[in-house]
C-alpha atoms as a PDB file:
ATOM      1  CA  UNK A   1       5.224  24.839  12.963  1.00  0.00           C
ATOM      2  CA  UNK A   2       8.394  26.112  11.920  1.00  0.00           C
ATOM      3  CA  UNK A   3      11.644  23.778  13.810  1.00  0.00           C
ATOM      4  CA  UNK A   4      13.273  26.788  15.547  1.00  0.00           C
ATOM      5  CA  UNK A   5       9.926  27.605  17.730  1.00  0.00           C
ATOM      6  CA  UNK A   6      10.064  23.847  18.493  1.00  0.00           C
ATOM      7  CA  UNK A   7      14.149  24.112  19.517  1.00  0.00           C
ATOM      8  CA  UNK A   8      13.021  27.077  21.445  1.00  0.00           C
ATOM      9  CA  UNK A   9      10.454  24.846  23.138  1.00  0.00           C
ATOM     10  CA  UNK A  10      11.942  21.968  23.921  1.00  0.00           C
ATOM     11  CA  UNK A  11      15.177  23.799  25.242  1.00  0.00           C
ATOM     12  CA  UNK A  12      12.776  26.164  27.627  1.00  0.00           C
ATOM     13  CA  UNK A  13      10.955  23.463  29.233  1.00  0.00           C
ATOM     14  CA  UNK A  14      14.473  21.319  29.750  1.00  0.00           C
ATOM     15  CA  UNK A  15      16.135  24.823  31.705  1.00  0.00           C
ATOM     16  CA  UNK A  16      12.942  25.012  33.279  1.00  0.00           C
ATOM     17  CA  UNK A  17      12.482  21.238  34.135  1.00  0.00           C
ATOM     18  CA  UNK A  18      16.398  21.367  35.328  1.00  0.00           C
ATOM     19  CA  UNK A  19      15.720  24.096  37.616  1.00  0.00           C
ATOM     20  CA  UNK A  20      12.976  22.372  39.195  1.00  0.00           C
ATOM     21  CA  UNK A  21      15.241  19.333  39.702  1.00  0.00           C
ATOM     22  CA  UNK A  22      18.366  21.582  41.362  1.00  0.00           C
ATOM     23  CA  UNK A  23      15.149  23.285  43.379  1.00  0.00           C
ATOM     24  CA  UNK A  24      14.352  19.825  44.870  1.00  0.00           C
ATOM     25  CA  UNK A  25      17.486  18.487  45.691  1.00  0.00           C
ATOM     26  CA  UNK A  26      19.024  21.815  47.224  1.00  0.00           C
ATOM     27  CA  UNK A  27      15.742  21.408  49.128  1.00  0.00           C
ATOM     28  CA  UNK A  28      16.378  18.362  50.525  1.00  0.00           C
ATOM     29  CA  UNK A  29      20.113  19.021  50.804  1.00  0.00           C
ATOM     30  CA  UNK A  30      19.777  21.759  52.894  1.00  0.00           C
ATOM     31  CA  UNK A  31      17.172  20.181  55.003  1.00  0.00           C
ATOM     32  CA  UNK A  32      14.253  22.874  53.992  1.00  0.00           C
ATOM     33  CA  UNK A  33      11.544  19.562  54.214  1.00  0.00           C
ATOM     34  CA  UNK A  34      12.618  18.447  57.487  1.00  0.00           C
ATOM     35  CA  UNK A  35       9.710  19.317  60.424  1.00  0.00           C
ATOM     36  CA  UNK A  36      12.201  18.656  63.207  1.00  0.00           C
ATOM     37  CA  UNK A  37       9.448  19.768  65.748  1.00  0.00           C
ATOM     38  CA  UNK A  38       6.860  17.884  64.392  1.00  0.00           C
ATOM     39  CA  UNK A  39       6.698  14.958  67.067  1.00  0.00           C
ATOM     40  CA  UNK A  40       7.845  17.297  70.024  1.00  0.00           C
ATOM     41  CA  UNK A  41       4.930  19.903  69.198  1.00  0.00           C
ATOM     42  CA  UNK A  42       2.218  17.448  68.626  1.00  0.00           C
ATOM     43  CA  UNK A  43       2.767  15.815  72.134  1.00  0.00           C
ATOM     44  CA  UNK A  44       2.834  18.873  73.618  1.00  0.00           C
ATOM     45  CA  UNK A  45      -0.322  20.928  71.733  1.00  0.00           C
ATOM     46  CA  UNK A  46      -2.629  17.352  71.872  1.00  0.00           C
ATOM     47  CA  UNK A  47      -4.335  16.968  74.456  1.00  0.00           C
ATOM     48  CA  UNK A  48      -4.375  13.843  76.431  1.00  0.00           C
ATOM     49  CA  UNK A  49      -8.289  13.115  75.005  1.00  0.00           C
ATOM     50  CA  UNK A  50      -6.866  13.791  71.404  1.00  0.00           C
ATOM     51  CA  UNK A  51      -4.247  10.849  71.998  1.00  0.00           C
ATOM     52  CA  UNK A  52      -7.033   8.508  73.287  1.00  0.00           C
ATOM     53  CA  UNK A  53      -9.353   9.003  70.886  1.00  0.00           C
ATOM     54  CA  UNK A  54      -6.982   7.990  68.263  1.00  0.00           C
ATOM     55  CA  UNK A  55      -5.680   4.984  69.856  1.00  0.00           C
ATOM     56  CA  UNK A  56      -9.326   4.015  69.912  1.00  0.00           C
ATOM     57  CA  UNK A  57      -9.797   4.823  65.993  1.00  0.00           C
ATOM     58  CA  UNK A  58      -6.762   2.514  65.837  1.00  0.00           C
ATOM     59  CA  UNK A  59      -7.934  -0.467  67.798  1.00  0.00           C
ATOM     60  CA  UNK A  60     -11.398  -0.021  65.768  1.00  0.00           C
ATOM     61  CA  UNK A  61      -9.770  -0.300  62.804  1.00  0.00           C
ATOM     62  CA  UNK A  62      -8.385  -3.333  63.814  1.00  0.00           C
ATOM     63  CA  UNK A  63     -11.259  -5.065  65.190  1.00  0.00           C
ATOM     64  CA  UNK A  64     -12.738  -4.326  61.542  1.00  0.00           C
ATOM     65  CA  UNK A  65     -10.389  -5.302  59.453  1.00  0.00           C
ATOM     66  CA  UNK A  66     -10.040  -8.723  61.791  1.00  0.00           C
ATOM     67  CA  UNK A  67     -13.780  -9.253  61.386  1.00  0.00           C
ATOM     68  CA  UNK A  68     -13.415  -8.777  57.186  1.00  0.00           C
ATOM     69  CA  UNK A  69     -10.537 -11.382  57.057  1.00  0.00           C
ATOM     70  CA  UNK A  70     -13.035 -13.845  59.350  1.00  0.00           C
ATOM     71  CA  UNK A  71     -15.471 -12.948  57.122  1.00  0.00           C
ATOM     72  CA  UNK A  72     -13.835 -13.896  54.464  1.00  0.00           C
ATOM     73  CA  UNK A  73     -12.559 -16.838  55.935  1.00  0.00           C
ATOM     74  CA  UNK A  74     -16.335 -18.360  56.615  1.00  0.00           C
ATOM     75  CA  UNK A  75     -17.572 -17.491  52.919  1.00  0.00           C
ATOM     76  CA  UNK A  76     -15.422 -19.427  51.807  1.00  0.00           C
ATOM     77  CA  UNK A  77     -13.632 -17.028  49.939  1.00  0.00           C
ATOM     78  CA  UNK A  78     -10.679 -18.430  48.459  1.00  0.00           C
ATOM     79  CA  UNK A  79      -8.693 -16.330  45.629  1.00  0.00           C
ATOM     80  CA  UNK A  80      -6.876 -17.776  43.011  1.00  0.00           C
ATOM     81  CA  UNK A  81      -3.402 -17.764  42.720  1.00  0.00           C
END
């Protein structure tokens, strides 16, 4: 390949690479990422059910990962440091 298409190359994806970086922090400058409503419209759209159900998909998570660290405890299973 001839050197000026690879000047040419490397100095379009640099601009290009720059932009992207100015893009993302006049993003988050400017607060464009920020979901201020997030919290305030989930409690009111989900319904009460909604918010028990996953406080019992919490608890049962729990309650398994408890019984895999027992479990783990009775085999016997030691790692090694």
């Amino acid at each position: 390949m001839d050197s000026s298409i690879i000047i040419m190359m490397i100095t379009a994806s640099t601009l290009l690479g720059a932009f992207g970086l100015w893009a993302l922090l006049w993003g988050v400058k400017t607060g464009q990422f920020d979901d201020k409503k997030k919290y305030m419209d989930g409690a009111l759209l989900d319904s009460e059910e909604a918010l028990h159900d996953a406080i019992r998909m919490e608890n049962r998570k729990k309650e398994i990962l408890e019984k895999r660290e027992k479990k783990k405890a009775d085999d016997g299973y030691h790692p090694s440091n």
